[in-house]
N, C-alpha and C. Protein backbone atom coordinates (compact mmCIF):
# COMPACT_ATOMS: atom_id res chain seq x y z
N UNK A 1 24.85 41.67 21.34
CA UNK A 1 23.96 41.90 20.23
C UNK A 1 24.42 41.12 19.00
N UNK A 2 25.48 41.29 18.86
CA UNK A 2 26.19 40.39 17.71
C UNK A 2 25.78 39.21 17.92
N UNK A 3 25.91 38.42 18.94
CA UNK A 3 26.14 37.05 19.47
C UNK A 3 24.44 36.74 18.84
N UNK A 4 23.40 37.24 19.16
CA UNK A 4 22.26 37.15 19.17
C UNK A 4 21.54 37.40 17.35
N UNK A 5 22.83 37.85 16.83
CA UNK A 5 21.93 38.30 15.22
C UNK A 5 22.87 36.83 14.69
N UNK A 6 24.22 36.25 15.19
CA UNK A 6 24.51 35.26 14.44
C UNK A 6 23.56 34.10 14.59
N UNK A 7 23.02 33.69 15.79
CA UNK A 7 22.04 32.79 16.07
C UNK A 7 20.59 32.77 15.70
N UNK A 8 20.37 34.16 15.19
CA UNK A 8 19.21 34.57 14.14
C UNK A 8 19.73 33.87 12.75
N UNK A 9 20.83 34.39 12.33
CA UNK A 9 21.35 34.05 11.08
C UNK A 9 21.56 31.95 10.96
N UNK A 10 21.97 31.94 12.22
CA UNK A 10 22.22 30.30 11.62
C UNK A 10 20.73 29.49 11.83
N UNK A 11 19.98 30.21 12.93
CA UNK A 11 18.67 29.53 12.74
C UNK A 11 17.68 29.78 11.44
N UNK A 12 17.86 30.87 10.78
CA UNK A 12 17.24 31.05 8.97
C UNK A 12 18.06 30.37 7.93
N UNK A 13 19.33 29.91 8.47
CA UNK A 13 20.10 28.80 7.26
C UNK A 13 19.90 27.61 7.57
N UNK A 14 19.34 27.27 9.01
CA UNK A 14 19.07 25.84 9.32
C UNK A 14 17.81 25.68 8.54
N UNK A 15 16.74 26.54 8.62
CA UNK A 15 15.52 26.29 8.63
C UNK A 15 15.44 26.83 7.19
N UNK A 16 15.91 27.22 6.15
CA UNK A 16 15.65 26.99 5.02
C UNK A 16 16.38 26.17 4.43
N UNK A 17 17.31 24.85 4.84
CA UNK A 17 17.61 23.64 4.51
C UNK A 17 16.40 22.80 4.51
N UNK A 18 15.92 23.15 5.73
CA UNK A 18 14.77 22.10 6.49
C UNK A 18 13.96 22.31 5.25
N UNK A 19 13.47 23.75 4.91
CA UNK A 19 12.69 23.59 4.17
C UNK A 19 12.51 23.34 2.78
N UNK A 20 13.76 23.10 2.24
CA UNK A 20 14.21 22.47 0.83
C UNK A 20 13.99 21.52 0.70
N UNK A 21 14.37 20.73 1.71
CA UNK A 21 14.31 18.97 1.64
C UNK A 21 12.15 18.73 2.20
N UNK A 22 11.93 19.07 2.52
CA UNK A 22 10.09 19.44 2.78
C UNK A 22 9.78 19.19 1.49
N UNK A 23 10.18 20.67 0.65
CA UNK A 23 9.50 20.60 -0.44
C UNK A 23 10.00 19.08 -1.45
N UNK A 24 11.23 19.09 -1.50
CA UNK A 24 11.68 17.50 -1.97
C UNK A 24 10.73 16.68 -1.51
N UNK A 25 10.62 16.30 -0.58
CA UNK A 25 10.12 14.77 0.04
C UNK A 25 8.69 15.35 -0.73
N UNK A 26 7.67 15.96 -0.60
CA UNK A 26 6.60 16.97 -1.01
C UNK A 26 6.93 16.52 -2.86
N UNK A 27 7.04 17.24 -2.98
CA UNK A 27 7.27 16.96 -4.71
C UNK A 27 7.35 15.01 -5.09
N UNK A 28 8.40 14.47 -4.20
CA UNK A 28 8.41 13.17 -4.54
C UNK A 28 6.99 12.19 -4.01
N UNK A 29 6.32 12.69 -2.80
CA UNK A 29 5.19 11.87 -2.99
C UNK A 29 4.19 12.44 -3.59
N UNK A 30 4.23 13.33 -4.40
CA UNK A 30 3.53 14.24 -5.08
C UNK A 30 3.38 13.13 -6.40
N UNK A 31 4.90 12.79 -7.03
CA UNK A 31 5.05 12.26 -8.38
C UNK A 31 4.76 10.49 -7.81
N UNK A 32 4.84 10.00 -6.97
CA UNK A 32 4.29 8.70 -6.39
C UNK A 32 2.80 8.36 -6.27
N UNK A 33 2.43 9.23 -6.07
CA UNK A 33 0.63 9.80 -6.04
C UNK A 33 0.15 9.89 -7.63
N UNK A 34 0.73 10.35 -8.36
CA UNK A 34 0.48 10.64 -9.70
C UNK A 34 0.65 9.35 -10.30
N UNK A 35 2.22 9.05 -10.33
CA UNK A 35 1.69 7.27 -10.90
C UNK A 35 0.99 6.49 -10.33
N UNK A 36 0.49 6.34 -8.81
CA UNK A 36 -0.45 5.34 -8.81
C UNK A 36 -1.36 5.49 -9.18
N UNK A 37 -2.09 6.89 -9.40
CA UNK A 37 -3.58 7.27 -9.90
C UNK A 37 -2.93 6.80 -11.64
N UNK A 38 -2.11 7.21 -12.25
CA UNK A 38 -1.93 6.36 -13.38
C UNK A 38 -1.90 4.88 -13.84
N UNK A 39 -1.70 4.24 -13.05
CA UNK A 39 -1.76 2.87 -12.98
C UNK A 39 -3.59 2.58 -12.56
N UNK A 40 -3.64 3.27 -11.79
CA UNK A 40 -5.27 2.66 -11.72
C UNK A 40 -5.99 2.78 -12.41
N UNK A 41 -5.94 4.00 -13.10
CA UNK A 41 -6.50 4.12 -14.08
C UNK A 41 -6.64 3.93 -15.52
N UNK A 42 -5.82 3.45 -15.84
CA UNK A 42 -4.82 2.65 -16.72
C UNK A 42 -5.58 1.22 -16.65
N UNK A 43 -5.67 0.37 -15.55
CA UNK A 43 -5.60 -0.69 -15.13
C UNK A 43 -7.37 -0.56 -15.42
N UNK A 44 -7.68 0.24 -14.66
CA UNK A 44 -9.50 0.18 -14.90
C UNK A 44 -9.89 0.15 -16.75
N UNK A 45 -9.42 0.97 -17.50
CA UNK A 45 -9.70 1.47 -18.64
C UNK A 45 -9.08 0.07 -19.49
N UNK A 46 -8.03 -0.55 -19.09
CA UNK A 46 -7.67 -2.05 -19.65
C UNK A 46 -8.37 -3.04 -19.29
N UNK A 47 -9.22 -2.81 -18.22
CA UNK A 47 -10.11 -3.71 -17.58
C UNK A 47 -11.57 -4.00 -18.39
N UNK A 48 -11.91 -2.33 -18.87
CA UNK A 48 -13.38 -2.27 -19.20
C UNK A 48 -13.45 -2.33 -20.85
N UNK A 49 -12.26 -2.66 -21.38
CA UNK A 49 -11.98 -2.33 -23.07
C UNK A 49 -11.23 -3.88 -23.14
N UNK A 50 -11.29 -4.87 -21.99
CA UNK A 50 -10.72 -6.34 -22.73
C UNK A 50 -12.19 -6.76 -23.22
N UNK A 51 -11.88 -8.12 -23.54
CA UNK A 51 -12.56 -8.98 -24.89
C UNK A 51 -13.15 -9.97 -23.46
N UNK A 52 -13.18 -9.39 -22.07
CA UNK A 52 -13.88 -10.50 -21.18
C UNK A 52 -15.57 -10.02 -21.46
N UNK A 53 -16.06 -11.63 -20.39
CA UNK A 53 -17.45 -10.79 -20.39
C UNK A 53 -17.74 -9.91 -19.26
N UNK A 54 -19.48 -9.76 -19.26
CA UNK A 54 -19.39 -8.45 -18.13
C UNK A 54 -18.71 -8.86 -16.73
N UNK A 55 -19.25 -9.99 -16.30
CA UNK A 55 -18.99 -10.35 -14.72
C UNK A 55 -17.47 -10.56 -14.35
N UNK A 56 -17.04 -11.01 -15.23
CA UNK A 56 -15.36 -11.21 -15.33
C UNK A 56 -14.57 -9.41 -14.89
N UNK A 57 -14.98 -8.92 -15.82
CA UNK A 57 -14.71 -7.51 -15.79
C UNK A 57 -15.39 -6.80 -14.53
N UNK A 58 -16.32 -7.07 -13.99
CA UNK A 58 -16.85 -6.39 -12.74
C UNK A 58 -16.15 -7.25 -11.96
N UNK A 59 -15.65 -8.02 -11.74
CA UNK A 59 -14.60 -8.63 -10.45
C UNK A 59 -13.93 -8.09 -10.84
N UNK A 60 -12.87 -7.92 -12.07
CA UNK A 60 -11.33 -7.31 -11.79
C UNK A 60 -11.59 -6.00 -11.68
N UNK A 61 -12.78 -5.12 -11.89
CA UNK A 61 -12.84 -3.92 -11.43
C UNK A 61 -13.52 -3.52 -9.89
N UNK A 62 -13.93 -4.29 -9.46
CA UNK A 62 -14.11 -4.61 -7.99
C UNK A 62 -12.58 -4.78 -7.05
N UNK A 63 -12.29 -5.66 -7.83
CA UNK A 63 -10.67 -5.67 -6.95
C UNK A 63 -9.94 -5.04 -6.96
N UNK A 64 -9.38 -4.10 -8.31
CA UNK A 64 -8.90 -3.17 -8.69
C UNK A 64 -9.32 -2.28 -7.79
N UNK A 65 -10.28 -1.53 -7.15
CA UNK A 65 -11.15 -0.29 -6.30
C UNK A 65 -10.84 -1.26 -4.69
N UNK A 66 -10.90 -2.33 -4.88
CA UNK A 66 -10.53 -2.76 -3.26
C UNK A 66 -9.38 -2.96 -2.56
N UNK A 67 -8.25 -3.19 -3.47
CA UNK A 67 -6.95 -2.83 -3.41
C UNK A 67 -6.27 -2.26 -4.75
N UNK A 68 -5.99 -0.84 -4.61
CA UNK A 68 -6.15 -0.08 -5.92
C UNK A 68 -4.48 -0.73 -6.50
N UNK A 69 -3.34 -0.68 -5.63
CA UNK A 69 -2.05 -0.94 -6.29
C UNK A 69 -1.94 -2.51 -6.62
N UNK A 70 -2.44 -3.31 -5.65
CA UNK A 70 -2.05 -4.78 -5.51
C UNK A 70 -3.24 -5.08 -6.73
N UNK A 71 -4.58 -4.81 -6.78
CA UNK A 71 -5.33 -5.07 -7.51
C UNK A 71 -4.91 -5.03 -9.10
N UNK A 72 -4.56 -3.95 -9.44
CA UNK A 72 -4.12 -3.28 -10.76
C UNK A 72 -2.97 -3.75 -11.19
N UNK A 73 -2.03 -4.25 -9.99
CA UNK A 73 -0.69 -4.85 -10.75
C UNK A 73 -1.17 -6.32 -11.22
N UNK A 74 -1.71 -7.33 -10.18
CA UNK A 74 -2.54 -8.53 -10.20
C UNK A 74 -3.30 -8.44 -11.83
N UNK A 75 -3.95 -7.50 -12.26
CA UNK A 75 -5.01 -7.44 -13.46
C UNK A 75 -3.80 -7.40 -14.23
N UNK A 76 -2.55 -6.73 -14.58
CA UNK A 76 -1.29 -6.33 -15.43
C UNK A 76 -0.88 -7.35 -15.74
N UNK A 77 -0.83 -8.42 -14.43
CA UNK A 77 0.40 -9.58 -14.61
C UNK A 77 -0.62 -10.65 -14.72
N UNK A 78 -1.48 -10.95 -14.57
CA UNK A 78 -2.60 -12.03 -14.89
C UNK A 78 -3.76 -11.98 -15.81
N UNK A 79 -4.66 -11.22 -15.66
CA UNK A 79 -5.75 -11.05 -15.84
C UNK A 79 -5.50 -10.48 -17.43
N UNK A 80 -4.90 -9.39 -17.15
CA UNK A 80 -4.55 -8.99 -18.62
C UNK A 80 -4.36 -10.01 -20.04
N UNK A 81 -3.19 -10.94 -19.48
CA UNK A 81 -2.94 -12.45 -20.58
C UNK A 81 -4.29 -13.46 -20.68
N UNK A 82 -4.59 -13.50 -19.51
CA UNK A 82 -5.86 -14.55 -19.61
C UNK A 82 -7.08 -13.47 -20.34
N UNK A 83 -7.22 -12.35 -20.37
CA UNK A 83 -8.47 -11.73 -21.47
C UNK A 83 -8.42 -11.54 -22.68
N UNK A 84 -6.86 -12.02 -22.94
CA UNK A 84 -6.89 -11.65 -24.35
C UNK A 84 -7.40 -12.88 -25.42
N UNK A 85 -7.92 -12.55 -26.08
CA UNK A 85 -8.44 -13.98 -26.91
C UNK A 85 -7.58 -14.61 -27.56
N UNK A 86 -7.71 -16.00 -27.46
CA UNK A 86 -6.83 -16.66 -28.11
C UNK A 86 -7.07 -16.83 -29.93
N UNK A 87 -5.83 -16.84 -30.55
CA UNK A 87 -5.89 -17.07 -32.17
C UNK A 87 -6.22 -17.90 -32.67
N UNK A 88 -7.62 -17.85 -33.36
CA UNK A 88 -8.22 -18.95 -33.73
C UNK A 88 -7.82 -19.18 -35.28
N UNK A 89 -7.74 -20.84 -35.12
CA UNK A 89 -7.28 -21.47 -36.58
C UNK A 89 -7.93 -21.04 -37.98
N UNK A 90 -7.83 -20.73 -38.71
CA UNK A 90 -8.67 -20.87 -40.15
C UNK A 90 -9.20 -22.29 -39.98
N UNK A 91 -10.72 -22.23 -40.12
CA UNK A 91 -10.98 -23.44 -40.86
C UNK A 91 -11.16 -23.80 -42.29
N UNK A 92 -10.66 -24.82 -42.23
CA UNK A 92 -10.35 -25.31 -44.24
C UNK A 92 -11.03 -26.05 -44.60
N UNK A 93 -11.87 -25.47 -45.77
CA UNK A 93 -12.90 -26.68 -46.12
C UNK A 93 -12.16 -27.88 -47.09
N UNK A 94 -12.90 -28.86 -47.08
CA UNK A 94 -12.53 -30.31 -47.54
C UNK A 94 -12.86 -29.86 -49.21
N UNK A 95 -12.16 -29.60 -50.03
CA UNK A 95 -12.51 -29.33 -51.51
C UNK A 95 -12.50 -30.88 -52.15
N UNK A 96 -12.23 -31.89 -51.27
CA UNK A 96 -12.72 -33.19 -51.84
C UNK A 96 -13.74 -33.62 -52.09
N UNK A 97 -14.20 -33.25 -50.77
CA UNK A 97 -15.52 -33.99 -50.40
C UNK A 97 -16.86 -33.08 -51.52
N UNK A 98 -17.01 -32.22 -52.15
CA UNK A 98 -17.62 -31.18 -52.24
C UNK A 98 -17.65 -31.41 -54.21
């Protein structure tokens, strides 16, 4: 009887290890899941608030939804620099000519 309650006992210390590290792995793709929905969404909302025009912006939000991580990093590291407008010169009038 003894023999039989220790093998009760070590199978409820095995199996609430097991189930610590569950909830770990659980929690961590929990917080992996959360930043990618942050990044996409992130990535969409930087997409639809740049200075492109419409069609420009409906491709990178097309691609973005067709590969949500590769898309959204691609818009971060490219797309992002190329929408931003470039700084335009003052023009100076000729107070000679005038």
């Amino acid at each position: 009887m003894f023999n039989s309650q220790l093998v009760l006992a070590q199978a409820a210390v095995d199996n609430s290890t097991h189930t610590v590290w569950n909830v770990l792995i659980l929690i961590g793709f929990g917080l992996v899941a959360v930043g990618f929905l942050a990044l996409f969404i992130g990535a969409l909302v930087s997409i639809f608030r740049s200075e492109t025009d419409s069609a420009t912006k409906a491709v990178w939000a097309l691609i973005a939804l067709m590969a949500p991580v590769l898309g959204c990093l691609l818009w971060f590291v490219f797309g992002r620099s190329s929408a931003r407008p470039t700084p335009q010169q003052p023009v100076e009038q000729d107070t000679a000519a005038a």
